[in-house]
N, C-alpha and C. Protein backbone atom coordinates (compact mmCIF):
# COMPACT_ATOMS: atom_id res chain seq x y z
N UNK A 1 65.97 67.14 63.37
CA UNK A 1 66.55 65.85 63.73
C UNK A 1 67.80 66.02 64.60
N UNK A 2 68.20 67.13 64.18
CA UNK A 2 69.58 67.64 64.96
C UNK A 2 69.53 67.74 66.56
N UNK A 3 68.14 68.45 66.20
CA UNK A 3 67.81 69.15 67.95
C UNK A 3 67.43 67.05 68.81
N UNK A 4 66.54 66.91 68.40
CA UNK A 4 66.39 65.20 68.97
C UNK A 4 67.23 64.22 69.15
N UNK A 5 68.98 64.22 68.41
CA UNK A 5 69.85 63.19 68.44
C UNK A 5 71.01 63.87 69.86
N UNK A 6 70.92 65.37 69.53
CA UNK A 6 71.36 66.71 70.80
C UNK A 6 71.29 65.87 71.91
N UNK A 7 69.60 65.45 72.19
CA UNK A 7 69.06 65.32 73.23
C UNK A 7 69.15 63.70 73.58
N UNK A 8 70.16 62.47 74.54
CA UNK A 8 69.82 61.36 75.15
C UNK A 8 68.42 61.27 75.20
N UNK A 9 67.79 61.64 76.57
CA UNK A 9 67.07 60.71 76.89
C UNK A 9 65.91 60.86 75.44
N UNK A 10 65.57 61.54 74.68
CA UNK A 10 64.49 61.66 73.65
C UNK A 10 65.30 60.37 72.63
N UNK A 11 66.40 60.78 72.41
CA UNK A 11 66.92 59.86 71.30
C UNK A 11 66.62 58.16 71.87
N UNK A 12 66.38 58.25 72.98
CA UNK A 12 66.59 56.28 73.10
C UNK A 12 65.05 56.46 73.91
N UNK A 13 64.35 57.55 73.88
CA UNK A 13 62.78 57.39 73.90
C UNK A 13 62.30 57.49 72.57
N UNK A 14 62.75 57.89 71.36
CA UNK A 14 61.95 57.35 70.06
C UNK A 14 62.62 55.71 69.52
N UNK A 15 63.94 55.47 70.58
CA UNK A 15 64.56 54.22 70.04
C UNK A 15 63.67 53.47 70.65
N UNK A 16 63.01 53.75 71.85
CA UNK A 16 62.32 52.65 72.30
C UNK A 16 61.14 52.88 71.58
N UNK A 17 60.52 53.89 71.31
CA UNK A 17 59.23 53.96 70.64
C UNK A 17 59.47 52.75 69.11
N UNK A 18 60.30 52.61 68.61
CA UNK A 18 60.57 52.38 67.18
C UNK A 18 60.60 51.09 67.77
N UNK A 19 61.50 50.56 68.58
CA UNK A 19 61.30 49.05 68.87
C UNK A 19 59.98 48.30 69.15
N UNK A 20 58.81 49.35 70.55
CA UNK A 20 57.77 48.90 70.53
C UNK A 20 56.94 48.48 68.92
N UNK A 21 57.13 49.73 68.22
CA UNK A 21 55.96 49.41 66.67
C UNK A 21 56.73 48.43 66.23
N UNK A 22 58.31 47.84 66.31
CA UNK A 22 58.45 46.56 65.50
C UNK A 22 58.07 45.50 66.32
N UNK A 23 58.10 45.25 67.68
CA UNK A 23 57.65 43.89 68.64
C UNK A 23 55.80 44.20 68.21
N UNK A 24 55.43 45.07 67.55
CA UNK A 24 53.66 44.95 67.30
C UNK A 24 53.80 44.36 66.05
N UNK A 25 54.56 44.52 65.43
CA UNK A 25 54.43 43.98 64.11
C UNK A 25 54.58 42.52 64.15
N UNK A 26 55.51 42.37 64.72
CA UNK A 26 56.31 40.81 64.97
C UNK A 26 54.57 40.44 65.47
N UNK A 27 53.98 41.19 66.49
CA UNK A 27 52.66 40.43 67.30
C UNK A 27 51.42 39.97 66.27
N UNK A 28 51.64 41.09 65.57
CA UNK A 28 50.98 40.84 64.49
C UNK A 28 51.19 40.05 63.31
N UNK A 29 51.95 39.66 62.41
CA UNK A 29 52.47 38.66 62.00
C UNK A 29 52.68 37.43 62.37
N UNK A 30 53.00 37.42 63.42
CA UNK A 30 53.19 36.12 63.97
C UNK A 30 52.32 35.51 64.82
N UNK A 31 51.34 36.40 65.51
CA UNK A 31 50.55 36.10 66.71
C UNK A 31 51.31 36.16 68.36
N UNK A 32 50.05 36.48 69.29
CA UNK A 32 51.22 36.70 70.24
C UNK A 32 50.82 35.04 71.15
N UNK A 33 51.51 34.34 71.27
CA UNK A 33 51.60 33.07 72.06
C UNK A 33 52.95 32.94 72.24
N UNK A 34 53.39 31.60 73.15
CA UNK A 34 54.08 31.85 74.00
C UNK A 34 55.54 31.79 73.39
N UNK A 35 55.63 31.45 72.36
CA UNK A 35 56.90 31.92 71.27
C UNK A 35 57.23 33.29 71.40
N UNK A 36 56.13 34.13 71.06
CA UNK A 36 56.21 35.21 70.93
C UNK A 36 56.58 35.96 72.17
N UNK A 37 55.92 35.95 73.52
CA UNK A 37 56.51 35.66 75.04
C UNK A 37 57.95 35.61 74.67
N UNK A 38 58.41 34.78 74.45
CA UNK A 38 60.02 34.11 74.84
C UNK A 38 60.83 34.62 73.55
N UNK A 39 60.25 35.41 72.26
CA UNK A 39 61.01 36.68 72.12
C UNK A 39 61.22 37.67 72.05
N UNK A 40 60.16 38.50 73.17
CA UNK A 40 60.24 39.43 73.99
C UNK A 40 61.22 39.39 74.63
N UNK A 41 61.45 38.21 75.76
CA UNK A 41 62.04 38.49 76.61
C UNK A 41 63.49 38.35 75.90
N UNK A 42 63.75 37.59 74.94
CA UNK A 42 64.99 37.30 74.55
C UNK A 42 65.44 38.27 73.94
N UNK A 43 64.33 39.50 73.53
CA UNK A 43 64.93 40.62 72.93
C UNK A 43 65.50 41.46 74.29
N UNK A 44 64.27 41.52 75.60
CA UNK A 44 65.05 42.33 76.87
C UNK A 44 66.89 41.93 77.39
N UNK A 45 66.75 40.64 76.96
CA UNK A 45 67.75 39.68 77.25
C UNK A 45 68.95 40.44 76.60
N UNK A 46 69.16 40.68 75.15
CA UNK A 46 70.04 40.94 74.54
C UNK A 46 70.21 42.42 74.72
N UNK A 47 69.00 43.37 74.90
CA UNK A 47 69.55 44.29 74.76
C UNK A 47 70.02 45.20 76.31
N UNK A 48 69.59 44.21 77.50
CA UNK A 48 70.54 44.45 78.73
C UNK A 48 71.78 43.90 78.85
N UNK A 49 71.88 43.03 78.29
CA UNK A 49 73.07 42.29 78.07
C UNK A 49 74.37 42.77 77.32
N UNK A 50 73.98 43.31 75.91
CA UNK A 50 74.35 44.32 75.48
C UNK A 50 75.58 45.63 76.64
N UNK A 51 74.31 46.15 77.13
CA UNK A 51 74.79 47.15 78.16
C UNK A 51 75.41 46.98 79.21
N UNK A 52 75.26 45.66 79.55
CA UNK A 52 76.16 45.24 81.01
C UNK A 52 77.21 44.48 80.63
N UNK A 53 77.45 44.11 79.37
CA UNK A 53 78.97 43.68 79.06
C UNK A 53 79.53 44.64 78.55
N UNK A 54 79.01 45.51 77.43
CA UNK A 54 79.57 46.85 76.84
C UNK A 54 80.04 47.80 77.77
N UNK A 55 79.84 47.99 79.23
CA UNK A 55 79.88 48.79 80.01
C UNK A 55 81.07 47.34 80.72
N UNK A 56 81.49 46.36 81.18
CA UNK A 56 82.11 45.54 81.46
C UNK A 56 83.52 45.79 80.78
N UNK A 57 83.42 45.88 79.88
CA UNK A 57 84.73 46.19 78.03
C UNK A 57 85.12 47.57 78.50
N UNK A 58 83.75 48.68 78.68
CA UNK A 58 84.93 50.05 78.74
C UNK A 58 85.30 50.16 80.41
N UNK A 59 84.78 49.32 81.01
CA UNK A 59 85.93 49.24 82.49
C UNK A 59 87.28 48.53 82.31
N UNK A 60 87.20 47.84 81.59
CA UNK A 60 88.40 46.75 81.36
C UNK A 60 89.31 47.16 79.96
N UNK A 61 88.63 47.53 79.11
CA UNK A 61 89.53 48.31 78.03
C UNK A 61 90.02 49.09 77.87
N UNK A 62 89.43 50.17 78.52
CA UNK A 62 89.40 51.23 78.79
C UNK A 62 90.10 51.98 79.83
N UNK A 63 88.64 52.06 81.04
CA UNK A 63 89.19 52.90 82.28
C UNK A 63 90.26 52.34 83.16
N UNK A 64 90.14 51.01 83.06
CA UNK A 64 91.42 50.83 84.00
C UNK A 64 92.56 50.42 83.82
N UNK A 65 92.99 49.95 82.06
CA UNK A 65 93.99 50.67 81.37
C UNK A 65 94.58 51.66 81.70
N UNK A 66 93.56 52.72 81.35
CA UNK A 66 94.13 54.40 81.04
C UNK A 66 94.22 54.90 82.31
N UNK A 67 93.83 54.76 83.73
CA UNK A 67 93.22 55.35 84.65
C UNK A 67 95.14 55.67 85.24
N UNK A 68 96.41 54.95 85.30
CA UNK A 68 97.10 55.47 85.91
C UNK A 68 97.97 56.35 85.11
N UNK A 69 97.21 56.46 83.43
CA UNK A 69 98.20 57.96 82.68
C UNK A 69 97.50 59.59 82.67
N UNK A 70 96.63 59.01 83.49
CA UNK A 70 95.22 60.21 83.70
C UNK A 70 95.86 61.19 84.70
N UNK A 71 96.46 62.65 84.46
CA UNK A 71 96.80 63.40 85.79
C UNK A 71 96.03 63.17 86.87
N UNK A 72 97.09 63.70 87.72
CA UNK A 72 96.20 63.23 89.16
C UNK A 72 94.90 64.65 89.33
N UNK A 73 95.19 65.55 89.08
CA UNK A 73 94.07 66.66 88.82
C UNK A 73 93.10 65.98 88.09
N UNK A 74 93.14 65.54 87.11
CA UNK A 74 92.17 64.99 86.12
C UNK A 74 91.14 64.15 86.84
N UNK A 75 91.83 63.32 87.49
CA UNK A 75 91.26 61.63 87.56
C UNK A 75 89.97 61.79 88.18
N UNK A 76 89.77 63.10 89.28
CA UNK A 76 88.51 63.27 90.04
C UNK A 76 87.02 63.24 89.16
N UNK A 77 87.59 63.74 87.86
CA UNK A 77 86.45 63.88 86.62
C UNK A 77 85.96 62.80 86.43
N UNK A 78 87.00 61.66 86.39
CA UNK A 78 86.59 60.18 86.30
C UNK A 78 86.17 59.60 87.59
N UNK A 79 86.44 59.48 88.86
CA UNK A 79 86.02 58.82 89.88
C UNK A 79 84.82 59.62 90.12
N UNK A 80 84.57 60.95 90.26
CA UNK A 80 83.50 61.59 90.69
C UNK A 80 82.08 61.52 89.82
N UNK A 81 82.38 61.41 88.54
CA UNK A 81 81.05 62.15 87.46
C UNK A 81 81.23 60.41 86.70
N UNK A 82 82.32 60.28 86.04
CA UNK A 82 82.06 59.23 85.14
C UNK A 82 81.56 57.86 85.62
N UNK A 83 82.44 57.27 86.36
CA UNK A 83 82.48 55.97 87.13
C UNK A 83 81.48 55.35 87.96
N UNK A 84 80.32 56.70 88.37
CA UNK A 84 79.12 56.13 89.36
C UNK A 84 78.29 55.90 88.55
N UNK A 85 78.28 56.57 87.29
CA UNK A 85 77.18 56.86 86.24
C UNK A 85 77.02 55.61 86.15
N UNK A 86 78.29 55.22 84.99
CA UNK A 86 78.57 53.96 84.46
C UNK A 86 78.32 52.66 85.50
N UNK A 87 78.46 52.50 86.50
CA UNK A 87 78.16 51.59 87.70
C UNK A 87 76.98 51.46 87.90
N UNK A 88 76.14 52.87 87.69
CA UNK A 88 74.16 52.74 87.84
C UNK A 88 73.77 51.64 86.86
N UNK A 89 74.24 52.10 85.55
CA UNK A 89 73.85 51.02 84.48
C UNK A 89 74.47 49.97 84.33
N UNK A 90 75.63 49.45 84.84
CA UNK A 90 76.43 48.45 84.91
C UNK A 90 75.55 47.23 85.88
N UNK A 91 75.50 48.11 86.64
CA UNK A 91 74.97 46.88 88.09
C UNK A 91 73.27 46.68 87.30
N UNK A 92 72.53 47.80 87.05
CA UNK A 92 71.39 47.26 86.57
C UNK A 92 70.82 46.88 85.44
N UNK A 93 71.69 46.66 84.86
CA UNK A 93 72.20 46.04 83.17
C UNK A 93 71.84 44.65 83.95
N UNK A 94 73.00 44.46 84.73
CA UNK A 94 73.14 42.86 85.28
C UNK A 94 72.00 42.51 85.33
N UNK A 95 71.37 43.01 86.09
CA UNK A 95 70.37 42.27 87.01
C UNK A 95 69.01 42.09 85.84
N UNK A 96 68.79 43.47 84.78
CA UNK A 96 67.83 43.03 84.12
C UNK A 96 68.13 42.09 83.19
N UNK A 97 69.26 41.46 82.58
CA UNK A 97 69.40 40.66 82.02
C UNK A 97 69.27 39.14 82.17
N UNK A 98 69.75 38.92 83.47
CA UNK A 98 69.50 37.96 84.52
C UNK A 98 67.43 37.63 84.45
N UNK A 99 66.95 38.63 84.68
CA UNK A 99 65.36 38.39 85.01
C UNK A 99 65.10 38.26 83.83
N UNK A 100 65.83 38.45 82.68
CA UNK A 100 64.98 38.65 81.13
C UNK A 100 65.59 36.95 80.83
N UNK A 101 66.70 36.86 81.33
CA UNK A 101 67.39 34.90 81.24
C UNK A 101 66.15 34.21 81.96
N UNK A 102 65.78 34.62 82.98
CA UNK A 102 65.19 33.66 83.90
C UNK A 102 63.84 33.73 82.84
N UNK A 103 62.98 34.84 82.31
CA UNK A 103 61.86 34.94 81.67
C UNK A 103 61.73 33.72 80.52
N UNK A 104 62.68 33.87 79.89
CA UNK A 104 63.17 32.78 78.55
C UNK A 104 62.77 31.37 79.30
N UNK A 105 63.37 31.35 79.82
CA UNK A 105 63.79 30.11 81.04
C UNK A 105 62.62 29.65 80.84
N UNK A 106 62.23 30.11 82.06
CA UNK A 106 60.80 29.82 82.97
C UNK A 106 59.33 29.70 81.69
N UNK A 107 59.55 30.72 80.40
CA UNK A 107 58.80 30.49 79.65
C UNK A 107 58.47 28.89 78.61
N UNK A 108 60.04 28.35 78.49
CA UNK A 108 60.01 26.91 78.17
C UNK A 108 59.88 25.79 78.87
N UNK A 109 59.48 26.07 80.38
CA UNK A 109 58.79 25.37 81.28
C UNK A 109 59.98 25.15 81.93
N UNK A 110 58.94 24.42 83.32
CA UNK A 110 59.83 23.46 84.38
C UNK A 110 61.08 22.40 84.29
N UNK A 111 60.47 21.75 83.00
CA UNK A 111 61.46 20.78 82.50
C UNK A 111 63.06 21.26 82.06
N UNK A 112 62.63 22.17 81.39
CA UNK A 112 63.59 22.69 80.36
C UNK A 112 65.01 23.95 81.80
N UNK A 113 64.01 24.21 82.27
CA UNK A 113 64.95 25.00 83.56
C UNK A 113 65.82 23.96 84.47
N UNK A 114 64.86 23.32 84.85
CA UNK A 114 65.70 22.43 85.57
C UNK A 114 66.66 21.54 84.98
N UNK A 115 66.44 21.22 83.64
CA UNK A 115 67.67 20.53 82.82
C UNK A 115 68.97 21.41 82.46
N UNK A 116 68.66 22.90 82.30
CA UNK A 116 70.18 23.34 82.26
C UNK A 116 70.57 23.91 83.18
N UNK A 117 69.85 24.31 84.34
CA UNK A 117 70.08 24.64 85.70
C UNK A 117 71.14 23.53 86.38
N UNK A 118 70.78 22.17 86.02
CA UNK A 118 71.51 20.81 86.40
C UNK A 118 72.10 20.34 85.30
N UNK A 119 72.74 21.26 84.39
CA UNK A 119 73.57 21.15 83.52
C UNK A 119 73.28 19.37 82.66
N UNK A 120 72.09 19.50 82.63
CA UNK A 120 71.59 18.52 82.21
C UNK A 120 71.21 16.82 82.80
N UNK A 121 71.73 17.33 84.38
CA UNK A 121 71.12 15.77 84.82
C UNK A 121 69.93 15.53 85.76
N UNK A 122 69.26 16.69 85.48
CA UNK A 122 67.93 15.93 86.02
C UNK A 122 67.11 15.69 84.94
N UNK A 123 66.49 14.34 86.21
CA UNK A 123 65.91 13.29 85.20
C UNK A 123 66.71 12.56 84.76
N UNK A 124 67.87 12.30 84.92
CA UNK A 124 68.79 11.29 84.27
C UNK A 124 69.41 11.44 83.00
N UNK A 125 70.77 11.43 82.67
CA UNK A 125 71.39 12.04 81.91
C UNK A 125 72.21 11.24 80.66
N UNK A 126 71.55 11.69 79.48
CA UNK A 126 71.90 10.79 78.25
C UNK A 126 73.25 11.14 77.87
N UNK A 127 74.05 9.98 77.91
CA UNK A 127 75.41 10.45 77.19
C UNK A 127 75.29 10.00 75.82
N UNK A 128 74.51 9.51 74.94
CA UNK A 128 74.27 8.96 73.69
C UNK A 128 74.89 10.50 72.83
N UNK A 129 75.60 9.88 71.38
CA UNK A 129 75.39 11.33 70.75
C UNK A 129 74.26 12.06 70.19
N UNK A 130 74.63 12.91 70.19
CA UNK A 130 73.54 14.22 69.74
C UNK A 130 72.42 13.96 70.59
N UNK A 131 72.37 13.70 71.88
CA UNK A 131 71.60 13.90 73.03
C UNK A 131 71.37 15.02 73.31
N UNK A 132 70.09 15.53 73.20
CA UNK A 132 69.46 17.19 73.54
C UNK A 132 70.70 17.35 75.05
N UNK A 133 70.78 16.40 75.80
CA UNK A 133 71.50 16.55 77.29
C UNK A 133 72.64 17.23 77.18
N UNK A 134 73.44 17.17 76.11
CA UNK A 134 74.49 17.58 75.62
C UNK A 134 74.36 19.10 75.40
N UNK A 135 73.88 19.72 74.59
CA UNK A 135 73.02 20.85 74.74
C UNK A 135 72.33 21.69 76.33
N UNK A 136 72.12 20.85 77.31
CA UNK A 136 71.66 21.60 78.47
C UNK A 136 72.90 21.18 78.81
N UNK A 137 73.91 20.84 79.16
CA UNK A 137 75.39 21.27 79.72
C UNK A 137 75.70 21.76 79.13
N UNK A 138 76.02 22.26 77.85
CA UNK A 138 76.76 23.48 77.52
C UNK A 138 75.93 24.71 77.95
N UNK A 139 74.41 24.84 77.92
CA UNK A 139 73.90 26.04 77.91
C UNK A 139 73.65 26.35 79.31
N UNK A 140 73.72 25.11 80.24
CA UNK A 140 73.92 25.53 81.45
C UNK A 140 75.14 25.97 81.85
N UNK A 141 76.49 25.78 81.59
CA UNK A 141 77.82 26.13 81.92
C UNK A 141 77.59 27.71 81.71
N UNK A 142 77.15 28.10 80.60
CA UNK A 142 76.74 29.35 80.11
C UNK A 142 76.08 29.81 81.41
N UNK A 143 74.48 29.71 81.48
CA UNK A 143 73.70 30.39 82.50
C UNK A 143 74.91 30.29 83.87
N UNK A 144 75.25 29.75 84.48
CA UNK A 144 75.80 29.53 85.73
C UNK A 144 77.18 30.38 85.38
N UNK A 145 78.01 30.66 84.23
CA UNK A 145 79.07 31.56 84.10
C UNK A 145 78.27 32.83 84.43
N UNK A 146 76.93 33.17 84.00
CA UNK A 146 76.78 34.50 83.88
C UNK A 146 75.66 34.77 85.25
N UNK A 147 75.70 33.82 86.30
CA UNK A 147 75.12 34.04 87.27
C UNK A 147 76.43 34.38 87.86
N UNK A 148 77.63 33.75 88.17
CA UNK A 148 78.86 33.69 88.70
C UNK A 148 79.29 35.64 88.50
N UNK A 149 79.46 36.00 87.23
CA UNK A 149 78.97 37.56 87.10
C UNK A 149 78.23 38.15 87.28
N UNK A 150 76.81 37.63 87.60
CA UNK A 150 76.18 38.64 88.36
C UNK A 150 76.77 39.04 89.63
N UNK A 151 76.30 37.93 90.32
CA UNK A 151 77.08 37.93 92.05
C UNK A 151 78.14 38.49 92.27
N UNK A 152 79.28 38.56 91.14
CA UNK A 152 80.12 39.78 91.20
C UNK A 152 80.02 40.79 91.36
N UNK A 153 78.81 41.35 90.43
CA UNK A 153 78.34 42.65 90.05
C UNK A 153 77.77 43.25 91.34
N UNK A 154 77.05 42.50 92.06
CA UNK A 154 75.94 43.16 93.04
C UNK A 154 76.58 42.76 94.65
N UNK A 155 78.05 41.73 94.85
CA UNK A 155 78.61 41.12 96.07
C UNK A 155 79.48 41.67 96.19
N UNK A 156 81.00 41.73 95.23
CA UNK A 156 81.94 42.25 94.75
C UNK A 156 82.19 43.11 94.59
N UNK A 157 82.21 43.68 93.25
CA UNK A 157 82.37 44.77 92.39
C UNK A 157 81.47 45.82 93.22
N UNK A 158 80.23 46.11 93.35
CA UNK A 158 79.53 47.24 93.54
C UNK A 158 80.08 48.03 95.00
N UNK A 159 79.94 46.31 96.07
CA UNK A 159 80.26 47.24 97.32
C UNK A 159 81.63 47.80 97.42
N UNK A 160 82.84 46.94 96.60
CA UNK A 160 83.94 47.83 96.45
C UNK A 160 84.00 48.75 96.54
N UNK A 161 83.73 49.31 94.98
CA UNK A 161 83.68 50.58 93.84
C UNK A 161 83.12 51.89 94.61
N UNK A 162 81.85 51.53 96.08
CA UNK A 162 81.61 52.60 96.64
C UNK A 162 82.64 53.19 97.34
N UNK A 163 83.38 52.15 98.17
CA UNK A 163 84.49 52.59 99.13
C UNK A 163 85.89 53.14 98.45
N UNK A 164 85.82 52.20 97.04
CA UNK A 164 87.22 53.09 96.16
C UNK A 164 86.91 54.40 95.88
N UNK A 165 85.50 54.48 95.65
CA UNK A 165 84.99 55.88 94.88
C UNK A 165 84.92 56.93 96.18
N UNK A 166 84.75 56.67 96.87
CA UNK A 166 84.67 57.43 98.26
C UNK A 166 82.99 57.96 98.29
N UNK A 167 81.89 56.83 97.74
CA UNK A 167 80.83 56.70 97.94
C UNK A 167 80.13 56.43 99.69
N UNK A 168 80.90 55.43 99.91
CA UNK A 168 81.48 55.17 101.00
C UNK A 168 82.24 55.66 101.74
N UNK A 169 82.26 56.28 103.18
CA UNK A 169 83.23 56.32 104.16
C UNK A 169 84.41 55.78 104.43
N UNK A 170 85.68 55.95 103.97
CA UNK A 170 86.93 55.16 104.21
C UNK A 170 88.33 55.75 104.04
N UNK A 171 89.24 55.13 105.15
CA UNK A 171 90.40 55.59 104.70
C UNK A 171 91.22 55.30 103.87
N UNK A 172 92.45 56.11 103.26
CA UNK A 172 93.19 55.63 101.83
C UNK A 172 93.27 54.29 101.62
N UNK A 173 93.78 53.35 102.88
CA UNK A 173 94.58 52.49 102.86
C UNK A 173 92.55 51.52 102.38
N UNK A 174 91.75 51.70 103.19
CA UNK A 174 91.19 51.03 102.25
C UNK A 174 90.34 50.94 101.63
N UNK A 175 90.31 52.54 100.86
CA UNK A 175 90.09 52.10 99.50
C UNK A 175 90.75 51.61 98.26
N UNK A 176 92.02 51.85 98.79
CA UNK A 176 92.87 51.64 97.83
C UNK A 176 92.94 49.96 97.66
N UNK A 177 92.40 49.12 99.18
CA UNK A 177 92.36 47.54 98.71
C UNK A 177 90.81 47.43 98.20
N UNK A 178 89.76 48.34 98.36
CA UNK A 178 88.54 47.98 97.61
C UNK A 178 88.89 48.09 96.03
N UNK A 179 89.56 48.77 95.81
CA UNK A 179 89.21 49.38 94.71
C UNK A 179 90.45 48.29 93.67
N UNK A 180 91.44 47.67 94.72
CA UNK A 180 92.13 46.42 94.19
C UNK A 180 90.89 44.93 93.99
N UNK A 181 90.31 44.64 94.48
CA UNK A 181 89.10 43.88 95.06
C UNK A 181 88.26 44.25 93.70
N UNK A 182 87.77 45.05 93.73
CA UNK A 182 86.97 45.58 92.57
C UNK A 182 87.60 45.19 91.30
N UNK A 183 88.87 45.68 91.00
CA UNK A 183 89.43 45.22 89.97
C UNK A 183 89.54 44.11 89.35
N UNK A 184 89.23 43.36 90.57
CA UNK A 184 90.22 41.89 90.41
C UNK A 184 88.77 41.11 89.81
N UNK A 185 87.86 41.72 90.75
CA UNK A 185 86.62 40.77 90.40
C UNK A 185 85.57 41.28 89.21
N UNK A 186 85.80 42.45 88.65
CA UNK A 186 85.66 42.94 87.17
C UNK A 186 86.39 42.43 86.10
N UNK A 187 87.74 41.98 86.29
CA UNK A 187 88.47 41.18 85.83
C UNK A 187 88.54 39.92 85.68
N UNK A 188 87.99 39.30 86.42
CA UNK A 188 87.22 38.11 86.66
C UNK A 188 86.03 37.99 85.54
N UNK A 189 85.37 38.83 85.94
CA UNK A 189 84.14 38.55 84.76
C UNK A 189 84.35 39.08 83.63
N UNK A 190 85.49 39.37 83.21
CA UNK A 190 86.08 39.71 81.81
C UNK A 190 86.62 38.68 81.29
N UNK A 191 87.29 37.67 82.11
CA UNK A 191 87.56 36.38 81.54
C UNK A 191 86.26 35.41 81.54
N UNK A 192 85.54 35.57 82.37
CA UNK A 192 83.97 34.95 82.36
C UNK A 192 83.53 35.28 81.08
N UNK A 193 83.45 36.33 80.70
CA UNK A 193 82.72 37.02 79.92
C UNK A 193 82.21 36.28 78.34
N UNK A 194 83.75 35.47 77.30
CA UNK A 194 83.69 35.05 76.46
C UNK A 194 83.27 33.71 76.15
N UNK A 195 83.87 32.73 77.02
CA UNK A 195 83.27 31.37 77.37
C UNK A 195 81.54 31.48 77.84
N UNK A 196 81.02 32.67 78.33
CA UNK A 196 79.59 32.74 78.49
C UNK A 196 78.78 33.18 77.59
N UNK A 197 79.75 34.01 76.72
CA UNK A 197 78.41 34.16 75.35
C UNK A 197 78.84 33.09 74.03
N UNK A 198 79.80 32.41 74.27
CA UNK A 198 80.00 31.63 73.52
C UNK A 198 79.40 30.30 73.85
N UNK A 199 78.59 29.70 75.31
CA UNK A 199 77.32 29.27 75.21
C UNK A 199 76.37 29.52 74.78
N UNK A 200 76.01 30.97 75.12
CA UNK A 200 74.27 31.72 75.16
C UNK A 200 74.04 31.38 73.45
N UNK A 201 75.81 32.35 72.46
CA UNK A 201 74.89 32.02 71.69
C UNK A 201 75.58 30.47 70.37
N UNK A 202 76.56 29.95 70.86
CA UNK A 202 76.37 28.54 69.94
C UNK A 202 74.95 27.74 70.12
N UNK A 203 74.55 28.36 71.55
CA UNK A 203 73.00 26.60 71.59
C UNK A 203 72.12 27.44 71.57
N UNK A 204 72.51 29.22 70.92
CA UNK A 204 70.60 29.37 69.95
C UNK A 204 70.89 28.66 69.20
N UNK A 205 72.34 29.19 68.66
CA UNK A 205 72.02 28.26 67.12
C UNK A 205 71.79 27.18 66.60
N UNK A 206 72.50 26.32 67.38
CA UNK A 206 73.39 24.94 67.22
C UNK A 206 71.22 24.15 67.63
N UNK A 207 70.81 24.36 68.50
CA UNK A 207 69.81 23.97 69.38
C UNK A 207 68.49 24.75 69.41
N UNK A 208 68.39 25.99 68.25
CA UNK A 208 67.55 26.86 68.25
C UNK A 208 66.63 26.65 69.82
N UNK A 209 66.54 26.89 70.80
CA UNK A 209 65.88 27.07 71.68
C UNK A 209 65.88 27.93 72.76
């Protein structure tokens, strides 16, 4: 067991093996229809999501905290080896989480997308209380916070981070404003960050849907 936990990629290839036999079980128990569809994807959902905010926290808690008590000998360890790694899965964290949102989405139909996409006013918008409408504006404020972070991730942040990292071709002067740029807009979606899962998940609960 020693030698297999040693080893990444085996350890999160029997993690995925172990997840597939429980989504068969779930298939089996439950049947697979389109419930079952939409928590698939809501499981892809959480567990990219997971990784592209967890990786969001140790840029912001972390590395760019600590990054100006780091010797200057040191720091290459971090810009060179650590920081691109973390950016591979960062940026494509985003994006699969995003397609695993849209899957959910698109799986509760046309109606249901376009009502929190339009933060609840298409089709015309009930202010009555406890109006489902009420519910697609909050859960749309949500989706549209965490589209607002994507577009960071893949507009912002990424093309920065090449030119700070010296992925990119550039001189000091600017990488040193990419890599301000970068900051600012990682920082950005760090304040995004809480107001957006504090949609995603009050209106599972609140709205199971």
């Amino acid at each position: 067991m020693a030698g297999l936990l040693s080893n990444f990629r085996n350890t999160m290839m029997l993690s995925a093996v172990l997840a597939l036999i429980m989504i068969a079980s779930f298939a089996s128990a439950h049947g697979v229809d389109q419930n079952f569809w939409q928590a698939v994807f809501r499981w892809m959902h959480v567990v990219f999501g997971i990784l592209w905010i967890g990786l969001l926290y140790y840029f912001n808690f972390v590395q760019i905290r600590k990054m100006p008590d780091i010797p200057a000998e040191l720091k290459p360890a971090v810009s060179k080896y650590i920081a691109p790694e973390a950016l591979f899965w960062f940026r494509w964290a985003a994006l699969m989480t995003v397609i695993a949102g849209f899957g959910i989405a698109g799986l509760h139909g046309g109606t249901y997308t376009m009502k929190v996409l339009s933060l609840g006013f298409a089709g015309g918008y009930d202010a009555s209380q406890g109006s489902p409408d009420h519910g697609y504006t909050l859960m749309g404020v949500g989706i549209w916070l965490a589209l607002i972070m994507f577009l960071n991730v893949w507009g912002i942040i990424w093309p920065n981070q090449k030119i700070a990292l010296g992925i990119k071709e550039a001189d000091a002067d600017a990488k040193a404003k990419a890599g301000r740029i970068a900051m600012l807009a990682s920082r950005t979606n760090t304040l995004l960050s809480l107001p957006m899962l504090t949609a995603m998940a009050m209106y599972q609960t609140l709205y199971g849907s």
